[in-house]
N, C-alpha and C. Protein backbone atom coordinates (compact mmCIF):
# COMPACT_ATOMS: atom_id res chain seq x y z
N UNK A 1 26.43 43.84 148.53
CA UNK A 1 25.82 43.59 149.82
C UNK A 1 26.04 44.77 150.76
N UNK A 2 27.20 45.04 151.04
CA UNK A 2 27.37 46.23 152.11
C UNK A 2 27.59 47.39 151.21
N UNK A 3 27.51 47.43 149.79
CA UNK A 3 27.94 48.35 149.01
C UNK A 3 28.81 49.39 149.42
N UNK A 4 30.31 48.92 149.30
CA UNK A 4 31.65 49.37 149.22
C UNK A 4 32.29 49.47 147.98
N UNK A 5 33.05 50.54 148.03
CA UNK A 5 33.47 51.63 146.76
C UNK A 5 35.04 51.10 146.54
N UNK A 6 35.06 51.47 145.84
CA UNK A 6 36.86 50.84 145.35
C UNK A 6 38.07 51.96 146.24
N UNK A 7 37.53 52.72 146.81
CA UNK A 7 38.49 53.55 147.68
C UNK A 7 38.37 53.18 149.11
N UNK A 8 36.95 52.55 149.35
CA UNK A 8 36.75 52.46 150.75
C UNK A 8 37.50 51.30 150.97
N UNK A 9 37.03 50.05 150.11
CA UNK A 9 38.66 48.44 149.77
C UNK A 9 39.80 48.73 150.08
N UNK A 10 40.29 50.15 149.46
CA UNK A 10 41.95 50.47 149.61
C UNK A 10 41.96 50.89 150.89
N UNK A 11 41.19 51.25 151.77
CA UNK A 11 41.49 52.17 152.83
C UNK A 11 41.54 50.91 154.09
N UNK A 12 40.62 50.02 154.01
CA UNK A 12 40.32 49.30 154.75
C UNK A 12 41.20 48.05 154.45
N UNK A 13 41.83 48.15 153.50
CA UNK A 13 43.21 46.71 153.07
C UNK A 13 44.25 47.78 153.63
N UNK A 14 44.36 48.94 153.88
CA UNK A 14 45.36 49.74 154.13
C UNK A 14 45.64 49.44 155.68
N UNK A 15 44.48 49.56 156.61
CA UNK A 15 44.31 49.44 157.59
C UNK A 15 44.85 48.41 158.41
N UNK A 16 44.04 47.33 157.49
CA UNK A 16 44.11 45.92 157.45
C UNK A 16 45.81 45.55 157.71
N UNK A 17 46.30 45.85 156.83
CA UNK A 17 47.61 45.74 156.33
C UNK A 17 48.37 46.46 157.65
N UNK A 18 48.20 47.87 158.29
CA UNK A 18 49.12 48.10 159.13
C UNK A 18 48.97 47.50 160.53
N UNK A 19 47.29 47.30 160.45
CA UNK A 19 46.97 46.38 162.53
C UNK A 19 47.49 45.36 162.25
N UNK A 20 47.00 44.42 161.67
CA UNK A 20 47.26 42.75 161.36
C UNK A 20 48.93 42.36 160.64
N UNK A 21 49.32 42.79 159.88
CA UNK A 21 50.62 43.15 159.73
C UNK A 21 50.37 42.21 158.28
N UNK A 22 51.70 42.20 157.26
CA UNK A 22 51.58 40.92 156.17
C UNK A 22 51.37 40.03 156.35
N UNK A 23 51.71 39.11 157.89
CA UNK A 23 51.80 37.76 157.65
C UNK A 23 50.23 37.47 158.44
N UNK A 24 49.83 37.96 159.39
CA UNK A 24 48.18 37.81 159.82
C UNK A 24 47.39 38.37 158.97
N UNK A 25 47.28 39.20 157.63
CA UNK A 25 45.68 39.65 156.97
C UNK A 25 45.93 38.97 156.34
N UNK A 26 46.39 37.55 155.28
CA UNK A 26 45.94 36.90 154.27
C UNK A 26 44.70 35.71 155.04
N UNK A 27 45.31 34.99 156.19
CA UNK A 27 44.52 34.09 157.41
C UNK A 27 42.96 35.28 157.80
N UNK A 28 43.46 36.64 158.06
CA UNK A 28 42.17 37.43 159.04
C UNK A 28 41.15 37.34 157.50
N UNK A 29 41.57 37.37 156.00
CA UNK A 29 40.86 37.97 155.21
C UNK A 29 40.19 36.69 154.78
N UNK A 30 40.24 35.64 154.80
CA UNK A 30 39.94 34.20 154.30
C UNK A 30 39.03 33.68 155.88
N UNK A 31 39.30 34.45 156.47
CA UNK A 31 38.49 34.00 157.72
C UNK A 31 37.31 34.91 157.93
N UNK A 32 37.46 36.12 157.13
CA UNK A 32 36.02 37.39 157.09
C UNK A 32 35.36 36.53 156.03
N UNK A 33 35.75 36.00 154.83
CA UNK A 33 35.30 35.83 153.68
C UNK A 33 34.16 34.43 153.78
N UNK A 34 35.03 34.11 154.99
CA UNK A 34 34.23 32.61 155.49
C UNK A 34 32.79 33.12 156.02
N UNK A 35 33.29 34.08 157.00
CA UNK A 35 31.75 34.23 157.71
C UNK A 35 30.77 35.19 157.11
N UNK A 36 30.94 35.85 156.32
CA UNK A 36 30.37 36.18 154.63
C UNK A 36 29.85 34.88 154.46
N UNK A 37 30.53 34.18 153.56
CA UNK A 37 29.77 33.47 152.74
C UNK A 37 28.76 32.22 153.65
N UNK A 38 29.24 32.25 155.39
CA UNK A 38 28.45 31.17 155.71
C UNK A 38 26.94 31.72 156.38
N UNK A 39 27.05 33.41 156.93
CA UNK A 39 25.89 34.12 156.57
C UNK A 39 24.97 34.09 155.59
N UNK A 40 25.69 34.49 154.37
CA UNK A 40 24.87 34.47 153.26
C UNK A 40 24.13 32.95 152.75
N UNK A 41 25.00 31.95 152.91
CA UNK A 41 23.99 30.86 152.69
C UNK A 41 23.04 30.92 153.78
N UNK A 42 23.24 30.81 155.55
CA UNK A 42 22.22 30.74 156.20
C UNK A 42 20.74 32.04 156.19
N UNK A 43 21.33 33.06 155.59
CA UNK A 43 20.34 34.18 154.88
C UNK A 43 19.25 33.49 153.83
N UNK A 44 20.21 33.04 152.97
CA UNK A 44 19.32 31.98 151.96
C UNK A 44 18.76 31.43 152.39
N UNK A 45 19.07 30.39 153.09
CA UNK A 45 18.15 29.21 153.74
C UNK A 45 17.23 29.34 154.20
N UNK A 46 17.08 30.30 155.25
CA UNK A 46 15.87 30.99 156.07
C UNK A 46 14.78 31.89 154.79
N UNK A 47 15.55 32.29 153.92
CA UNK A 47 14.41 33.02 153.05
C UNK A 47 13.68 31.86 151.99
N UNK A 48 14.69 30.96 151.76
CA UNK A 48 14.20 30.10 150.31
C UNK A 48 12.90 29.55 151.40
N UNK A 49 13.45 29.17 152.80
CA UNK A 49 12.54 28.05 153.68
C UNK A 49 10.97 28.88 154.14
N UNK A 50 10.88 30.20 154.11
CA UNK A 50 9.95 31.11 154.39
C UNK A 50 9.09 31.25 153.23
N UNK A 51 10.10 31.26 151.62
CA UNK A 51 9.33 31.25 150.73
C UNK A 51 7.84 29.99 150.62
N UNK A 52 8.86 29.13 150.53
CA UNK A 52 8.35 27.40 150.69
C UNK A 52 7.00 27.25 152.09
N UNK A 53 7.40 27.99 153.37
CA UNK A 53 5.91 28.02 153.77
C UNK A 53 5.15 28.80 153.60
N UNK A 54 5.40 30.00 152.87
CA UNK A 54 4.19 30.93 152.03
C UNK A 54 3.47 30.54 151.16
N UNK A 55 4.40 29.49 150.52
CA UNK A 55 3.54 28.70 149.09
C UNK A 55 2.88 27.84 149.44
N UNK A 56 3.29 27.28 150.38
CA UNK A 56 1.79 26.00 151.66
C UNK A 56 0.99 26.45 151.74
N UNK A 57 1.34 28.05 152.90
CA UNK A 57 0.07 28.84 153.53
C UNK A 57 -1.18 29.00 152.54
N UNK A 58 -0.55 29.11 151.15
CA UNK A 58 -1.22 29.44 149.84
C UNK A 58 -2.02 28.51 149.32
N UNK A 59 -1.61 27.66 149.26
CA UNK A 59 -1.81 26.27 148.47
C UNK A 59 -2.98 25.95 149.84
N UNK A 60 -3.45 26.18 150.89
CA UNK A 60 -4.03 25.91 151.90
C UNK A 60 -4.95 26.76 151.91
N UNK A 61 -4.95 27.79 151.99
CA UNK A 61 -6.05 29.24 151.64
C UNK A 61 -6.78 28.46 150.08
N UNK A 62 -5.77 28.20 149.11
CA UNK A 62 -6.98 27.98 147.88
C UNK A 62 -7.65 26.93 148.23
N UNK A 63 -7.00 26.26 148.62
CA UNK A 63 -7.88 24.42 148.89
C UNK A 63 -9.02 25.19 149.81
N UNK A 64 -9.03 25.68 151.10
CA UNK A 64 -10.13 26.05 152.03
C UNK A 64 -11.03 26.76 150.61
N UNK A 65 -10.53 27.73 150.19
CA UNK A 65 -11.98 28.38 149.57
C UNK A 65 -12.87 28.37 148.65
N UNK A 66 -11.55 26.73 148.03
CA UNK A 66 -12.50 26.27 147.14
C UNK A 66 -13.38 25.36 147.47
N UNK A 67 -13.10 25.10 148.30
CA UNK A 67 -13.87 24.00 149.11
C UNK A 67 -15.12 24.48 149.75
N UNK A 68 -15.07 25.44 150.34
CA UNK A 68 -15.97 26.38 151.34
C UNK A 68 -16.64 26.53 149.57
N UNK A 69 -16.11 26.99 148.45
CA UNK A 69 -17.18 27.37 147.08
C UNK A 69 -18.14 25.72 146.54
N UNK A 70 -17.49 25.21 146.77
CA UNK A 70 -18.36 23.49 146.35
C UNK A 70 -18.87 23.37 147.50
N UNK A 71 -19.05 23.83 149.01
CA UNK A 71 -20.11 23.68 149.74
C UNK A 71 -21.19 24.54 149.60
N UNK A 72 -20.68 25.84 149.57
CA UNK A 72 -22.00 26.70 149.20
C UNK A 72 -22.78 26.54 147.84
N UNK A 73 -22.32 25.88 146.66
CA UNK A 73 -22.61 26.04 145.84
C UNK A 73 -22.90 24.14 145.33
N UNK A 74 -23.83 24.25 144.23
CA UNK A 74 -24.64 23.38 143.77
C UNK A 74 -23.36 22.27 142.88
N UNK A 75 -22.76 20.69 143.54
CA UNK A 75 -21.34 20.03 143.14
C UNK A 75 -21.42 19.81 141.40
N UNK A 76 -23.19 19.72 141.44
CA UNK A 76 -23.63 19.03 139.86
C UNK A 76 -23.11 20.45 138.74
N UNK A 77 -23.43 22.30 139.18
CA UNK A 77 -23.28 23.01 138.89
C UNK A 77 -22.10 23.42 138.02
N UNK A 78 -21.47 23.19 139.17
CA UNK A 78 -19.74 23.56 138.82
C UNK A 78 -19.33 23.06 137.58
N UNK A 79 -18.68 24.43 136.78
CA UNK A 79 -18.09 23.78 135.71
C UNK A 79 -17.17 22.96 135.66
N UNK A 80 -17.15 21.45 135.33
CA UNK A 80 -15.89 20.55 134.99
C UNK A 80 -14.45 21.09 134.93
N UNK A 81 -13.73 22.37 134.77
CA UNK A 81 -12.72 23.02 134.39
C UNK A 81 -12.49 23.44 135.65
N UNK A 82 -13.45 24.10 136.39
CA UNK A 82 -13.14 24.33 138.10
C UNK A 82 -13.57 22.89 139.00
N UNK A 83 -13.56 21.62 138.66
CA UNK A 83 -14.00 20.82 139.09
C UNK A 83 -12.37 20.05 139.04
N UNK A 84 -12.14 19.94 138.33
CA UNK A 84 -10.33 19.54 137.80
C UNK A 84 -9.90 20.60 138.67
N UNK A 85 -9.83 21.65 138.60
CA UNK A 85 -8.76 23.41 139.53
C UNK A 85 -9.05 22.42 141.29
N UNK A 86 -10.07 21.79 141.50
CA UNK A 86 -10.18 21.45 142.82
C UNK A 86 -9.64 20.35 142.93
N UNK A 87 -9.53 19.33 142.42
CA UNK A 87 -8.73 18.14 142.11
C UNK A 87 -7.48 18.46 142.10
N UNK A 88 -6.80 19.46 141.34
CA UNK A 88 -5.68 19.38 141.19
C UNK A 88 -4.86 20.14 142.60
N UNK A 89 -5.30 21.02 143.40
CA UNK A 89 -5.48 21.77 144.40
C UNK A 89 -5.38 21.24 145.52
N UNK A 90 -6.18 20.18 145.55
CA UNK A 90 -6.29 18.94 146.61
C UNK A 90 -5.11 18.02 146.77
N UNK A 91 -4.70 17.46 145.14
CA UNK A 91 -3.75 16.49 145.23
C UNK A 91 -1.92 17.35 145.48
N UNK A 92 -2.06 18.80 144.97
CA UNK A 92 -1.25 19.48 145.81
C UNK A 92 -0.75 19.61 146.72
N UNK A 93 -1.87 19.99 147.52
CA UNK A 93 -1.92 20.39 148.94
C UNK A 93 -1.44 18.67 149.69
N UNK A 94 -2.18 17.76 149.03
CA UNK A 94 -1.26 16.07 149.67
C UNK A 94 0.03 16.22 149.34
N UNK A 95 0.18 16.49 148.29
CA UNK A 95 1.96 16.26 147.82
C UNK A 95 2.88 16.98 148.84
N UNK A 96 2.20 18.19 148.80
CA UNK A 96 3.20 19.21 149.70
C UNK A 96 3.30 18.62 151.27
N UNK A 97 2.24 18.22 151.55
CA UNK A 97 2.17 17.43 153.43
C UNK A 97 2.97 16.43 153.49
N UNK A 98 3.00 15.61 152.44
CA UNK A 98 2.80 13.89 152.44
C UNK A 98 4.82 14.19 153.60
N UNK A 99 5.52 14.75 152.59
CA UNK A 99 7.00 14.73 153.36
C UNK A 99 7.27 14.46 155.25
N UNK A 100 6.24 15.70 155.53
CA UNK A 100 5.86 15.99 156.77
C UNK A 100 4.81 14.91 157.69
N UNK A 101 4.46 14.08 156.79
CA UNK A 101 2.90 12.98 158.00
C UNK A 101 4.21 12.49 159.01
N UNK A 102 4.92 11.67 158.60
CA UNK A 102 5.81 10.78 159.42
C UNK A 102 6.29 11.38 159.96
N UNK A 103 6.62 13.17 160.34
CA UNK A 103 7.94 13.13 160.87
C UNK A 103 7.82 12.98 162.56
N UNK A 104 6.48 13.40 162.83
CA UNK A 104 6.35 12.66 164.59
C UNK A 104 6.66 11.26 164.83
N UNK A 105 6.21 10.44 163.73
CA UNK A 105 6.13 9.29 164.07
C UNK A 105 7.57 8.66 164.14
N UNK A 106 7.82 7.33 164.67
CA UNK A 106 8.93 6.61 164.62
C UNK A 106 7.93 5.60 163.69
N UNK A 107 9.18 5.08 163.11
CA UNK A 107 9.02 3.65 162.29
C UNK A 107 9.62 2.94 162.46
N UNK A 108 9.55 2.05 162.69
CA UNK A 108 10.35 0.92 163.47
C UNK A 108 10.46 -0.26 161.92
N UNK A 109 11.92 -0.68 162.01
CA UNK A 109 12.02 -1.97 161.31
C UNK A 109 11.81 -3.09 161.50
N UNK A 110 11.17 -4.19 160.26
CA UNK A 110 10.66 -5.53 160.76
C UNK A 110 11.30 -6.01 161.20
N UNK A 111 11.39 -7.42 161.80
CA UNK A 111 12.40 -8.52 162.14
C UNK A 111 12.61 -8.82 161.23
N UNK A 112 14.05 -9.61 160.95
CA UNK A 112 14.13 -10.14 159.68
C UNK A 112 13.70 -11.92 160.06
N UNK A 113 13.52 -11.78 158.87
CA UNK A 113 12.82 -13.51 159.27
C UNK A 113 14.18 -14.44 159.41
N UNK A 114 14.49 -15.58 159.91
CA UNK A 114 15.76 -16.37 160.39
C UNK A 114 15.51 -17.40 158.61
N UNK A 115 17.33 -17.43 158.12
CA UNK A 115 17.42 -17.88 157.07
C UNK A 115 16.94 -19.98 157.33
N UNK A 116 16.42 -19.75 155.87
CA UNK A 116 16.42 -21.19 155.75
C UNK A 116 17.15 -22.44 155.39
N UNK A 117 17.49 -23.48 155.92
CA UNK A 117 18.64 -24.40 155.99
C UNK A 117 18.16 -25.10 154.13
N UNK A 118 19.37 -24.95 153.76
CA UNK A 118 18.95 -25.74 152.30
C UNK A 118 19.45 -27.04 152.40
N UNK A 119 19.01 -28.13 152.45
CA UNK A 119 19.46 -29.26 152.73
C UNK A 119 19.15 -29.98 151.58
């Protein structure tokens, strides 16, 4: 990541070692290592999550132009094989939304109905 050399480690544990002293760099070095690794996941997250709306944006561009191609073009025409590519394209593009319809909405729970006396 920061591409560091096995001399630049010694120099900088050297360092380490005379500011912070023995008993503060094992705590300072477990506490760098933390915000390392909690960067690097939030690095991830933001890229995996950017990937994931590129592949929407995508999946949204094909649906429009295939769509915009079965309007300009004759539905009886179309070969069956690109007739399925639009079907399958479509039910995609639902799958990928469907997560997202509700999330404005509230949903509210039923009443529960009042139990019945068994007599």
């Amino acid at each position: 990541m920061f591409d560091i050399g096995l001399w630049e480690l010694i120099i900088i544990g050297i360092l380490g070692l005379v500011v912070l002293g023995p008993e503060r760099l094992p705590t300072a070095v477990r506490t760098a290592s933390q915000w390392i690794k909690t960067a690097k996941k939030m690095a991830n997250s933001v890229k995996d999550e950017l990937a994931q709306e590129l592949e929407i944006e995508k999946l949204h561009s094909d649906l429009k132009k295939a769509e915009s191609y079965s309007k300009d073009l004759n539905i009886n025409a179309i070969p069956e094989e690109l007739h399925e590519s639009i079907k399958s394209l479509q039910e995609a593009a639902r799958d990928v939304t469907r997560p997202y319809e509700n999330s404005g909405k509230r949903v509210e729970d039923p009443e529960p109905e009042p139990a019945k006396d068994k007599e």
